[in-house]
C-alpha atoms as a PDB file:
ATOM      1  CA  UNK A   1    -148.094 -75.544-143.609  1.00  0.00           C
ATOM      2  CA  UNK A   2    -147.218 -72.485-141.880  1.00  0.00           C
ATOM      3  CA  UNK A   3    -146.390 -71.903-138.041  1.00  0.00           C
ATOM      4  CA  UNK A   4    -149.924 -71.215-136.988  1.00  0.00           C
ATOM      5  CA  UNK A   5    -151.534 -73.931-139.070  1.00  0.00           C
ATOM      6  CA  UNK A   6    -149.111 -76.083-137.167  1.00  0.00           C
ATOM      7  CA  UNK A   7    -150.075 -74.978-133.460  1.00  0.00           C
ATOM      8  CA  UNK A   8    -153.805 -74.930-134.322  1.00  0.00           C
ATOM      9  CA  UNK A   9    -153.356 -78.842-135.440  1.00  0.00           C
ATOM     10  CA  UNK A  10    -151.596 -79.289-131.910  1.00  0.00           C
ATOM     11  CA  UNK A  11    -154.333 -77.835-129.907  1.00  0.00           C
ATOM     12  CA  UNK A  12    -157.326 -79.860-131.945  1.00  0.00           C
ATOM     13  CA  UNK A  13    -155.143 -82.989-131.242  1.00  0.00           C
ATOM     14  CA  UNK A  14    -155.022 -82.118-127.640  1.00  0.00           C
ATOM     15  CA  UNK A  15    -151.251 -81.547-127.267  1.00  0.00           C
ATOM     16  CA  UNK A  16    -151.085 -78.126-126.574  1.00  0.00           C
ATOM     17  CA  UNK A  17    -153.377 -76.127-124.706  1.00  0.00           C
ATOM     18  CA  UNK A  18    -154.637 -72.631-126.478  1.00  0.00           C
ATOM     19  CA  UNK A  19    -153.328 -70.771-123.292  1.00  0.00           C
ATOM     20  CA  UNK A  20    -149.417 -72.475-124.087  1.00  0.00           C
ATOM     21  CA  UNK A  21    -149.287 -70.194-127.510  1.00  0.00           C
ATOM     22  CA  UNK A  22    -151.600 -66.957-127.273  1.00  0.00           C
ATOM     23  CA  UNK A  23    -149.766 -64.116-126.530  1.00  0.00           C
ATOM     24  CA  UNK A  24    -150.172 -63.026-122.743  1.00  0.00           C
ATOM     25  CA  UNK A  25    -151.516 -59.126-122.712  1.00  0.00           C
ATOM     26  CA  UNK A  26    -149.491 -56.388-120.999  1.00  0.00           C
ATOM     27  CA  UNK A  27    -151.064 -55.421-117.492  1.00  0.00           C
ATOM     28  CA  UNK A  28    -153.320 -52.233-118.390  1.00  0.00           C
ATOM     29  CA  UNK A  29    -152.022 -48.975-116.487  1.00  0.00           C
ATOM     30  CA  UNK A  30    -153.118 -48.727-113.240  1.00  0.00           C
ATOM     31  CA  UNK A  31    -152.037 -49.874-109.226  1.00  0.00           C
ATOM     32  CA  UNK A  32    -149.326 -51.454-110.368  1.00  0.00           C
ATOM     33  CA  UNK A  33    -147.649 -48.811-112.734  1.00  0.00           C
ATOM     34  CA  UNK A  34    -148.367 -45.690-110.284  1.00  0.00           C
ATOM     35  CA  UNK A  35    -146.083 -44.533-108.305  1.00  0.00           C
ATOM     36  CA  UNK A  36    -147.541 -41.733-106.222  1.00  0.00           C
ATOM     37  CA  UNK A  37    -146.299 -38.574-104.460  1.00  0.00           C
ATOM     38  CA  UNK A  38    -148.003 -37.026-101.517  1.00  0.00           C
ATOM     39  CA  UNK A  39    -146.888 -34.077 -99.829  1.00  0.00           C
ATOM     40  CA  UNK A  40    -148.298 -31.926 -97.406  1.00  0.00           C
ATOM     41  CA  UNK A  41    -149.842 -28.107 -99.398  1.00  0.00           C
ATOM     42  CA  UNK A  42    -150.558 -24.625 -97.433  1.00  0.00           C
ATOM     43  CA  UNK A  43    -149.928 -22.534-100.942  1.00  0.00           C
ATOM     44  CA  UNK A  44    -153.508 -20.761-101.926  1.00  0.00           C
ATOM     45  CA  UNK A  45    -154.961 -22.057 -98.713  1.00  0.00           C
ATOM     46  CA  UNK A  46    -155.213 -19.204 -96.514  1.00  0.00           C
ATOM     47  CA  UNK A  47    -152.505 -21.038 -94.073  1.00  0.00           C
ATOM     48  CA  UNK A  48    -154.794 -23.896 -94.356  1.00  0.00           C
ATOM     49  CA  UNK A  49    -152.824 -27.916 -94.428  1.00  0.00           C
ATOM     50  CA  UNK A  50    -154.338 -29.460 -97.037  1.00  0.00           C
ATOM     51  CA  UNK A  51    -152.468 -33.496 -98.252  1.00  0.00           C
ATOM     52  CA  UNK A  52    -151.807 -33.599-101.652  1.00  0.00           C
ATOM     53  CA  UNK A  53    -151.747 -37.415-103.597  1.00  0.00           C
ATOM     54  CA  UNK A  54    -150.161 -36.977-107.727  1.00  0.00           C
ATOM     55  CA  UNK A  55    -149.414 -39.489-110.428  1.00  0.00           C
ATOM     56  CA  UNK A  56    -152.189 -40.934-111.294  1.00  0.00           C
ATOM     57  CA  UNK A  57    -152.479 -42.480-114.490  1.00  0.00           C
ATOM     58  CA  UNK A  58    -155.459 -44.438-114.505  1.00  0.00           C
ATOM     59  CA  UNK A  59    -159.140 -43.064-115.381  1.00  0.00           C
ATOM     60  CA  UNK A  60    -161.003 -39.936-113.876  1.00  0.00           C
ATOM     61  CA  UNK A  61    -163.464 -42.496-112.460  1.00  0.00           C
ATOM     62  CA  UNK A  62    -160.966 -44.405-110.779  1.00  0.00           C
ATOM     63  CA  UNK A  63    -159.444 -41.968-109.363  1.00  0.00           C
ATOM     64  CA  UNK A  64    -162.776 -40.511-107.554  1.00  0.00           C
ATOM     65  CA  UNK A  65    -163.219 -43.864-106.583  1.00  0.00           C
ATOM     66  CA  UNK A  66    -159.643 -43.272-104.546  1.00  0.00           C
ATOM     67  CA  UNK A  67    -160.356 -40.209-103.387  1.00  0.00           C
ATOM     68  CA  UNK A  68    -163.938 -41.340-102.312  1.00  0.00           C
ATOM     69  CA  UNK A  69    -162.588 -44.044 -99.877  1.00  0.00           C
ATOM     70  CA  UNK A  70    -159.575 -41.971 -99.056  1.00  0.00           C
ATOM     71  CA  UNK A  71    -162.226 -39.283 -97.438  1.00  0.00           C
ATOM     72  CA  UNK A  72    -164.712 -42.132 -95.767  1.00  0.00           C
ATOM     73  CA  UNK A  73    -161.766 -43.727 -93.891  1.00  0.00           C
ATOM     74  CA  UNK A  74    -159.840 -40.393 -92.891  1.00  0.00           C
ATOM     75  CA  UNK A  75    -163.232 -38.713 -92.302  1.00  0.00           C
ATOM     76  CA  UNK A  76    -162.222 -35.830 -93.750  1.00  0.00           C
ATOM     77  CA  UNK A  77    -163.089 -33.623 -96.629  1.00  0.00           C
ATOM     78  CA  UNK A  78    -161.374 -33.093 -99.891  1.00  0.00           C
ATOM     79  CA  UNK A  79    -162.045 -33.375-103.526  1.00  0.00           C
ATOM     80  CA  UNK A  80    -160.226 -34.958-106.865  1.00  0.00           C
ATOM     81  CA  UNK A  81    -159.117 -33.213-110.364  1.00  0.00           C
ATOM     82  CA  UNK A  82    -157.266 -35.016-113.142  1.00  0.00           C
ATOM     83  CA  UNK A  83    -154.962 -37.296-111.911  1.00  0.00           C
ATOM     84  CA  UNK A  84    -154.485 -35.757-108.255  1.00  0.00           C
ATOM     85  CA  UNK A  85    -156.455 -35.891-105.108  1.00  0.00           C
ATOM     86  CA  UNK A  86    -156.934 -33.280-102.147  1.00  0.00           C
ATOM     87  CA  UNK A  87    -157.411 -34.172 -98.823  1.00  0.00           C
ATOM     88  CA  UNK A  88    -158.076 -31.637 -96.180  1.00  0.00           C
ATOM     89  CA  UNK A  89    -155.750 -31.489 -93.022  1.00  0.00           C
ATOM     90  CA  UNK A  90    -152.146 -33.113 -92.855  1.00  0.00           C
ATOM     91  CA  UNK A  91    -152.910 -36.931 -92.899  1.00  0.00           C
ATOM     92  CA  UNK A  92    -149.470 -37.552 -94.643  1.00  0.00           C
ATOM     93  CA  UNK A  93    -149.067 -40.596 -92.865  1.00  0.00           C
ATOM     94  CA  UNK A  94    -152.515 -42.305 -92.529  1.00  0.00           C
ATOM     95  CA  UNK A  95    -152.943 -41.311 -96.542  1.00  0.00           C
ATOM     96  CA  UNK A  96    -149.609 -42.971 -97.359  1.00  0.00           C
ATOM     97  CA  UNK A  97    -150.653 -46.512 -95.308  1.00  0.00           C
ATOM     98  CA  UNK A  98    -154.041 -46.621 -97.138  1.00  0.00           C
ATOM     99  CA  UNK A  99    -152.641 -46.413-100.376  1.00  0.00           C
ATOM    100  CA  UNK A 100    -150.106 -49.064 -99.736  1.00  0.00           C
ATOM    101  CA  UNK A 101    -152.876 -51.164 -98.526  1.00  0.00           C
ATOM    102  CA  UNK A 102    -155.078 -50.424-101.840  1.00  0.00           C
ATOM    103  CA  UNK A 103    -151.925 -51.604-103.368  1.00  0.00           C
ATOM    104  CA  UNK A 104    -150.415 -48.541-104.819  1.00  0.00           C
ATOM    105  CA  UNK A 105    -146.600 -47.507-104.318  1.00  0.00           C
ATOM    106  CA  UNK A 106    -146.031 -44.220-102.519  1.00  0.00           C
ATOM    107  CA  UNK A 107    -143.018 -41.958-102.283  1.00  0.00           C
END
């Protein structure tokens, strides 16, 4: 009788529950594992402040979801590529509180 044999008898006899022995998975990349960097960008602009958010490394999707409550709450304009977000105007500061609130970490 081998290990597994042995744990599966345990849980039919009721002395083990199946959640004491499976393997718990990793937490899937995402809120947790981001750490972002905004910064204020004029480069390309025409002299134009635009906020800049980086590191992403969830999905596309999720990140347009980001930038699409990012722009309803500033009520501003901006748009989302890859793993970054635009957001028109300098908003360093209100951009860095909302995503500390969505539960990212910001530098």
């Amino acid at each position: 009788m081998d290990w597994k044999d042995l744990l599966a008898s345990k849980v039919e006899d009721g002395t083990l529950s199946r959640e004491e022995f499976v393997p718990q998975q990793e937490p899937s990349a995402g809120k947790a594992a981001d750490i972002l960097h905004v910064s204020i960008d004029r480069k390309g602009r025409k002299g134009k402040t635009a906020t800049l958010i980086e590191g992403f490394t969830c999905s596309e999707e999720e990140v347009q979801e980001v930038a699409a409550a990012l722009k309803t709450r500033l009520g501003t304009g901006g748009s989302s590529r890859g793993s970054e977000i635009l957001i028109q105007g300098d908003a360093l500061e209100k951009v860095k509180r909302l995503l500390v609130t969505m539960g990212y970490r910001v530098k």
